[in-house]
PDB file of N, CA and C in Angstrom:
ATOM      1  N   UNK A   1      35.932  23.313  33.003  1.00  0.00           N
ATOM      2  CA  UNK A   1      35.151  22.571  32.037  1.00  0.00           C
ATOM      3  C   UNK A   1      34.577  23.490  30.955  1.00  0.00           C
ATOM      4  N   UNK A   2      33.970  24.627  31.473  1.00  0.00           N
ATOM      5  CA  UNK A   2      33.569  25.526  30.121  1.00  0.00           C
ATOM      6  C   UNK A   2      34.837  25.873  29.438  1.00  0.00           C
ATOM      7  N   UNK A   3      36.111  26.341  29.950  1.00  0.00           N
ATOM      8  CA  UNK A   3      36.832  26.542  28.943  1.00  0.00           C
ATOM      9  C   UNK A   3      37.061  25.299  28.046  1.00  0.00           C
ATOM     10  N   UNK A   4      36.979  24.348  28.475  1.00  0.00           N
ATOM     11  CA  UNK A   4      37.049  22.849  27.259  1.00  0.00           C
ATOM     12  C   UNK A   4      36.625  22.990  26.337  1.00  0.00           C
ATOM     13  N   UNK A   5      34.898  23.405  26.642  1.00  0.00           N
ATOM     14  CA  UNK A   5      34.190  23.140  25.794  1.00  0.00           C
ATOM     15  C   UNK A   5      33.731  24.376  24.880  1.00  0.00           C
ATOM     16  N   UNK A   6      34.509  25.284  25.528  1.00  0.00           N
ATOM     17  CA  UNK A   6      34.951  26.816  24.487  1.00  0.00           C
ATOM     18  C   UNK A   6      35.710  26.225  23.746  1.00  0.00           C
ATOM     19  N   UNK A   7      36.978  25.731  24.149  1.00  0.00           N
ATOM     20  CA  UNK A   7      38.117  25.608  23.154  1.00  0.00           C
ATOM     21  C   UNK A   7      37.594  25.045  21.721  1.00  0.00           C
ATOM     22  N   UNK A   8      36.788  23.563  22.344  1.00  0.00           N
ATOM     23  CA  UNK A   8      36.535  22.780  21.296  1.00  0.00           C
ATOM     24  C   UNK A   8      35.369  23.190  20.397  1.00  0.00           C
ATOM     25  N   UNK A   9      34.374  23.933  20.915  1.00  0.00           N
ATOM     26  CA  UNK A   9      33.677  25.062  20.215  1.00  0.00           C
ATOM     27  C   UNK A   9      34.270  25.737  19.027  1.00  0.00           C
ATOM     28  N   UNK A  10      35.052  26.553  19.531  1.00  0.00           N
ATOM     29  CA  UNK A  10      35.641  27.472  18.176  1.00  0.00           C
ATOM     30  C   UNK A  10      36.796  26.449  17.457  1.00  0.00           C
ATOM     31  N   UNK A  11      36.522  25.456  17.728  1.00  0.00           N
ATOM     32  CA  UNK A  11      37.792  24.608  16.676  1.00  0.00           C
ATOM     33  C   UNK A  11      36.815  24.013  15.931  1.00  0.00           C
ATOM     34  N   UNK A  12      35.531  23.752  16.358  1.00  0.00           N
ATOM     35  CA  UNK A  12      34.790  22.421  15.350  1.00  0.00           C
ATOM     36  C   UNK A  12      33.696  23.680  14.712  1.00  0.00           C
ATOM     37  N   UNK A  13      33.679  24.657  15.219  1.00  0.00           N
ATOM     38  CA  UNK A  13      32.673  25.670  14.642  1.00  0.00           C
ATOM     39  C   UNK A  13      32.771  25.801  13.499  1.00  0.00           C
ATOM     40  N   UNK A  14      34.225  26.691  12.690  1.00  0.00           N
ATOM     41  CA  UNK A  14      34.448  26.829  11.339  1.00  0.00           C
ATOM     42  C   UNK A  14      33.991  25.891  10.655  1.00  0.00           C
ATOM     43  N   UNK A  15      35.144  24.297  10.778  1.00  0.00           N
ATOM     44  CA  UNK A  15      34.634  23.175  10.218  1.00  0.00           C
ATOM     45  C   UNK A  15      33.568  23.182   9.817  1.00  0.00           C
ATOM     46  N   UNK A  16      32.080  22.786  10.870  1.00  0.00           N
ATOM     47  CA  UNK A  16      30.920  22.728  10.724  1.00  0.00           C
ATOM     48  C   UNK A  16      30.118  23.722   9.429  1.00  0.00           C
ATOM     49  N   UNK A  17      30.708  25.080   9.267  1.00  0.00           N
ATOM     50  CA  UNK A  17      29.942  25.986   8.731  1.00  0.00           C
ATOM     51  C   UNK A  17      30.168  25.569   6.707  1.00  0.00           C
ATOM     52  N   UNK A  18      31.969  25.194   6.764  1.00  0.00           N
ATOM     53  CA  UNK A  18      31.927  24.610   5.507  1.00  0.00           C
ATOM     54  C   UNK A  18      31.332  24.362   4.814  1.00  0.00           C
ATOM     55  N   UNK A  19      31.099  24.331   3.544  1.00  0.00           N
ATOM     56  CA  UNK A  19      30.414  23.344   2.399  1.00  0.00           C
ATOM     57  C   UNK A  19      31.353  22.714   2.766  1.00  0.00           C
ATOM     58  N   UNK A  20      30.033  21.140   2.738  1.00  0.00           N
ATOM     59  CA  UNK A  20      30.818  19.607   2.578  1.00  0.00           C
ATOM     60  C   UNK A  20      30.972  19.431   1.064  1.00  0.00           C
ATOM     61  N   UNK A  21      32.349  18.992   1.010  1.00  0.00           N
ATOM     62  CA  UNK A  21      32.541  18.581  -0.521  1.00  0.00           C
ATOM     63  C   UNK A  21      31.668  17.401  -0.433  1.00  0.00           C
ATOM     64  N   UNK A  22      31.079  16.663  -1.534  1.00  0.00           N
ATOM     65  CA  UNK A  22      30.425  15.546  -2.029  1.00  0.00           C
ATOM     66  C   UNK A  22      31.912  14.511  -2.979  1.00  0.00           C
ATOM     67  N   UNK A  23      32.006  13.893  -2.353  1.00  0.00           N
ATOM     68  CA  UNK A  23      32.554  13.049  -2.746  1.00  0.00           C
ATOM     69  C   UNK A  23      31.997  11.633  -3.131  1.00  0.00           C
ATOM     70  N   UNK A  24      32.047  11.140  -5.010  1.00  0.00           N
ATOM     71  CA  UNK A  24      31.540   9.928  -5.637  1.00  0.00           C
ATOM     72  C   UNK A  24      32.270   8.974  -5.772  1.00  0.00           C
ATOM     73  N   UNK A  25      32.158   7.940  -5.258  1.00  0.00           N
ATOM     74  CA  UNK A  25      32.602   6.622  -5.274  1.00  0.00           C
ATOM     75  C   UNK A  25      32.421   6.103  -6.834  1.00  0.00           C
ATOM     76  N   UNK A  26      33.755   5.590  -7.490  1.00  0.00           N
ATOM     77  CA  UNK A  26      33.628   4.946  -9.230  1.00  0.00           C
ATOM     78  C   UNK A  26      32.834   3.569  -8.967  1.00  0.00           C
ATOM     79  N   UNK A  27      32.185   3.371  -9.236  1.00  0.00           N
ATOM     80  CA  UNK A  27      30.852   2.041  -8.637  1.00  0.00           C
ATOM     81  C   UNK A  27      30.730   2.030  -9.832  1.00  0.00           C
ATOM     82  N   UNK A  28      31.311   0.597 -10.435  1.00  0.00           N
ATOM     83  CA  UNK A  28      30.716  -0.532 -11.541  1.00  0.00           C
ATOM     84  C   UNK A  28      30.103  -1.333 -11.576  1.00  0.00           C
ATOM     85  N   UNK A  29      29.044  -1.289 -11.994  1.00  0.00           N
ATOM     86  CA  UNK A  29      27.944  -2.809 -11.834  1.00  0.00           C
ATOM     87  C   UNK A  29      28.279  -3.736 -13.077  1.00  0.00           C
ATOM     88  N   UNK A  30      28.397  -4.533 -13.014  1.00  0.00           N
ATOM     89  CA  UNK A  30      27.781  -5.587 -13.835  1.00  0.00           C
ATOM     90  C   UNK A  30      27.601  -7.210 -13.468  1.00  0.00           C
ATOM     91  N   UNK A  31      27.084  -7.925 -14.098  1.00  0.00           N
ATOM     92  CA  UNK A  31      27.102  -9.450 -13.730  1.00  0.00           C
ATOM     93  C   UNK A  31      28.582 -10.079 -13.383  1.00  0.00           C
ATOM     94  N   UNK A  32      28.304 -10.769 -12.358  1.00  0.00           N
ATOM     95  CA  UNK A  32      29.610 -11.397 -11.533  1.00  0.00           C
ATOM     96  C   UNK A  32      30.054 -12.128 -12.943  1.00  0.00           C
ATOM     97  N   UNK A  33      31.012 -12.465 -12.317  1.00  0.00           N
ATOM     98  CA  UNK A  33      32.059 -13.549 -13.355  1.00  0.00           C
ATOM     99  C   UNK A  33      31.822 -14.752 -13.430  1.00  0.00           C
ATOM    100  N   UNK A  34      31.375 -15.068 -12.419  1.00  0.00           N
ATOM    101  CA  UNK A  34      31.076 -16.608 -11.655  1.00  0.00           C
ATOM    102  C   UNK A  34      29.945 -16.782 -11.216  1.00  0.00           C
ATOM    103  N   UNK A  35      29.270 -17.513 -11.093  1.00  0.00           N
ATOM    104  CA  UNK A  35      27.969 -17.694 -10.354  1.00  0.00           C
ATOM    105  C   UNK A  35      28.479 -18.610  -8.919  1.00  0.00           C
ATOM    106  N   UNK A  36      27.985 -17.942  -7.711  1.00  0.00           N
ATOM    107  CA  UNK A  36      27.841 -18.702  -6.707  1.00  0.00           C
ATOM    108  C   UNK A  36      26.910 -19.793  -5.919  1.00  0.00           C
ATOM    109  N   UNK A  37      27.395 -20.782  -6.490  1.00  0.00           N
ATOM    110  CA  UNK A  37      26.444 -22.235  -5.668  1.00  0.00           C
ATOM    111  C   UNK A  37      25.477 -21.784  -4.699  1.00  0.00           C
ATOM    112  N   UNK A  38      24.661 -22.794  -4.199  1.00  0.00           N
ATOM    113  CA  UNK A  38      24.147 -22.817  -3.239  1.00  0.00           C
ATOM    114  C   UNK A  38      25.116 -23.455  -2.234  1.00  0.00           C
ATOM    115  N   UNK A  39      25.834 -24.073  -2.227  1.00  0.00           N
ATOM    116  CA  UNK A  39      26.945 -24.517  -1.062  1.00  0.00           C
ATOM    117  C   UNK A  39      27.504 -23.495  -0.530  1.00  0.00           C
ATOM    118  N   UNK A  40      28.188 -22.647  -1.484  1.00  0.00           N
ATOM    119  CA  UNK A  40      29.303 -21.838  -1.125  1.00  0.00           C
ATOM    120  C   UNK A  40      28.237 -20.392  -0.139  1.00  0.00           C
ATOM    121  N   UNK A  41      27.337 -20.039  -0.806  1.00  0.00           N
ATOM    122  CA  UNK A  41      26.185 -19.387   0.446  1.00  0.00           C
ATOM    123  C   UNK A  41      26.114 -20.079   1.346  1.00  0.00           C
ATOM    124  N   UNK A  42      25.696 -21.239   1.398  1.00  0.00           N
ATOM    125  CA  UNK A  42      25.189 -22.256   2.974  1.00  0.00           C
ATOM    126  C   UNK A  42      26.451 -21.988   3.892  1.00  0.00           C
ATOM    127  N   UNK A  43      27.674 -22.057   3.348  1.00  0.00           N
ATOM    128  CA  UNK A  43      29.032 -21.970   3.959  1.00  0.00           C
ATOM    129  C   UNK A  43      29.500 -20.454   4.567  1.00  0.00           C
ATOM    130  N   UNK A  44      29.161 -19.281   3.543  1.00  0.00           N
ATOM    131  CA  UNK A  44      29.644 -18.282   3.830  1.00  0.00           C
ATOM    132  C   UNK A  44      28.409 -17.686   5.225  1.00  0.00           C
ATOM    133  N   UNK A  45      27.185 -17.964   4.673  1.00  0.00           N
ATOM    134  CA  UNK A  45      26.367 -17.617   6.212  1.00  0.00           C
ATOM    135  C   UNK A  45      26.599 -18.300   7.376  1.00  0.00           C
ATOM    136  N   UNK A  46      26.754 -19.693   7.227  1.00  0.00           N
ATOM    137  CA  UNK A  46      27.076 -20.416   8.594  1.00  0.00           C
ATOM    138  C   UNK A  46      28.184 -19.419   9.055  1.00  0.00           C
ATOM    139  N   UNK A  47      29.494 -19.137   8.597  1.00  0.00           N
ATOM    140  CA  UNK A  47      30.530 -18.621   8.934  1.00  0.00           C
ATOM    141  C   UNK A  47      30.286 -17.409   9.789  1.00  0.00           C
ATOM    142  N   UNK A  48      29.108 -16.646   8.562  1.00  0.00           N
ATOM    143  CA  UNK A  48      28.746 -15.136   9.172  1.00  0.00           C
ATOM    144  C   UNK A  48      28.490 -14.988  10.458  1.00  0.00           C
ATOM    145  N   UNK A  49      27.570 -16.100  10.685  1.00  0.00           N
ATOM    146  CA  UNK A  49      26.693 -16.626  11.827  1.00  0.00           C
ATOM    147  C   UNK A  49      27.607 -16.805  13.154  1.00  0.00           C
ATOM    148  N   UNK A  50      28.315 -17.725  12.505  1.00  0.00           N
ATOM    149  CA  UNK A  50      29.368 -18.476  13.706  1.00  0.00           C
ATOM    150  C   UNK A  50      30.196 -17.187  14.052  1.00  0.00           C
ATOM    151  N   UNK A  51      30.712 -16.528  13.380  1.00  0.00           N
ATOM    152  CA  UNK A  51      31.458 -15.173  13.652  1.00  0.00           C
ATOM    153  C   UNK A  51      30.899 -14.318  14.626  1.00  0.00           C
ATOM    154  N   UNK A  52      29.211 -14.410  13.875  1.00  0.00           N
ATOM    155  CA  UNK A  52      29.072 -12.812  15.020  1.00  0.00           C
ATOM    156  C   UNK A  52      28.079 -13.518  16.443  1.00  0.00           C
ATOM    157  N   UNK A  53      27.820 -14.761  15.908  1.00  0.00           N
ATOM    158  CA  UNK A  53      26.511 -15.383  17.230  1.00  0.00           C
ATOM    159  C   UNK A  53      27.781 -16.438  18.422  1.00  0.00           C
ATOM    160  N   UNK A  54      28.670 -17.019  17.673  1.00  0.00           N
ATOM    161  CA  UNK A  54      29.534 -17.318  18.818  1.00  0.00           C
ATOM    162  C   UNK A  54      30.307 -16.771  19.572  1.00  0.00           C
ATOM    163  N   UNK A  55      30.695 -15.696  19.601  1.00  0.00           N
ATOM    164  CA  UNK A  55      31.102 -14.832  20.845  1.00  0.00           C
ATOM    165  C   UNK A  55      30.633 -14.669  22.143  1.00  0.00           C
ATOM    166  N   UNK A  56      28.930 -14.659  21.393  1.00  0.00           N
ATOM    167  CA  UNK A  56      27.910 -13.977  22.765  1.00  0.00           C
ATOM    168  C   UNK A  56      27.406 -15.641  22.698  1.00  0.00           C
ATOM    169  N   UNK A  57      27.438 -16.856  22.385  1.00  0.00           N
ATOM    170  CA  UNK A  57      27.025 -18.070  23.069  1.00  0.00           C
ATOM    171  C   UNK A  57      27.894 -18.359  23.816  1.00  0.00           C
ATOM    172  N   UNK A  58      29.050 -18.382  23.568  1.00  0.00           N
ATOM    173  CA  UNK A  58      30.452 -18.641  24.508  1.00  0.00           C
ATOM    174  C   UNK A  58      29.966 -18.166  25.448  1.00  0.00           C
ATOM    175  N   UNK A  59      30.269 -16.615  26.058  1.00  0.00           N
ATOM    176  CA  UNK A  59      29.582 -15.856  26.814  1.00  0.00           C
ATOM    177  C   UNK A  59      28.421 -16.610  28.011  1.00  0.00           C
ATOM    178  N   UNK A  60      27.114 -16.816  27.004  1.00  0.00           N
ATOM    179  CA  UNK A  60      26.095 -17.003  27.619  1.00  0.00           C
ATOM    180  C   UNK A  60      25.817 -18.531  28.083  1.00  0.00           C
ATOM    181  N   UNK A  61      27.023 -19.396  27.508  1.00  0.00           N
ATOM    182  CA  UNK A  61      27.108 -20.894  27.929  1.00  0.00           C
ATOM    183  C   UNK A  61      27.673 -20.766  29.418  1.00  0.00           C
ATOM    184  N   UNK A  62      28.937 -19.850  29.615  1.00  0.00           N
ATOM    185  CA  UNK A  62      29.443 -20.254  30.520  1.00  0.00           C
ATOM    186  C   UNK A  62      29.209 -18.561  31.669  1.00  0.00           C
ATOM    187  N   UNK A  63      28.391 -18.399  31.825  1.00  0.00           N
ATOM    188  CA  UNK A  63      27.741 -17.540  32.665  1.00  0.00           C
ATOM    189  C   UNK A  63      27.820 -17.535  33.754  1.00  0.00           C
ATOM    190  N   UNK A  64      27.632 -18.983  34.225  1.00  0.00           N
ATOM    191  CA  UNK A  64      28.000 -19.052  35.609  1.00  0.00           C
ATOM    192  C   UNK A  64      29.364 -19.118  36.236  1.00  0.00           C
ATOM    193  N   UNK A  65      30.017 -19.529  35.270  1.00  0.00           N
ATOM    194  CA  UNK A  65      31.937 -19.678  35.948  1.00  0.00           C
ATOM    195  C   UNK A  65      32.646 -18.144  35.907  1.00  0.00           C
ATOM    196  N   UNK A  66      31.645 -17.227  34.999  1.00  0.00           N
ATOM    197  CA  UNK A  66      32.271 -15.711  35.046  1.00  0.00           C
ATOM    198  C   UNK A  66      31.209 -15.281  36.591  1.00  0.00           C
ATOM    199  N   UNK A  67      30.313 -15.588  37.040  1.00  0.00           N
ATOM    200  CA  UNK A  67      29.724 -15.042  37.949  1.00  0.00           C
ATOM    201  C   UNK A  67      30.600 -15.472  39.390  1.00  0.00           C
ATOM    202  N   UNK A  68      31.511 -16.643  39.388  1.00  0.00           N
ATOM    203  CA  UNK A  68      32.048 -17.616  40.696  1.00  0.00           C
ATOM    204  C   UNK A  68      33.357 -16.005  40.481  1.00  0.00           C
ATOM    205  N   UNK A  69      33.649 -16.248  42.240  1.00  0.00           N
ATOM    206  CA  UNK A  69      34.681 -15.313  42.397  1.00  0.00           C
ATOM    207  C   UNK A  69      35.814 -16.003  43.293  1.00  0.00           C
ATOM    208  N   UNK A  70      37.018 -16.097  42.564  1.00  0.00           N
ATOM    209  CA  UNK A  70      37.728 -16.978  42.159  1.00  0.00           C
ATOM    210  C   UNK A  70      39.276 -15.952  42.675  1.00  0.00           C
TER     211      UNK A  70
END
């Protein structure tokens, strides 16, 4: 195990000592093209919602049929 963590030592060491280049992202602002409704928000959050909160309700609805051993 110490030799592992020798190996990987002197491989990430140099790296580390580097100057990090800075690298700038071309970022344009200006006013959208379009204006977005209030519908099309009500729609895109429900979605957000349903995306990341129904996974773990699925989950937590059926709790007990993952607990039965089958």
């Amino acid at each position: 195990m110490p030799l592992l963590l020798r190996a990987i030592a002197s491989r990430a060491a140099p790296v580390l000592r580097r100057h990090t280049v800075s690298q700038r992202a071309n970022i344009y602002t200006a006013p959208a093209k379009e204006k977005i409704g209030p519908v099309e928000t009500v729609i895109a959050l429900g979605m957000f919602s349903l995306a990341i909160l129904g996974p773990s309700g699925w989950i937590l609805a059926h709790l007990e049929d993952y607990k039965k051993k089958e």
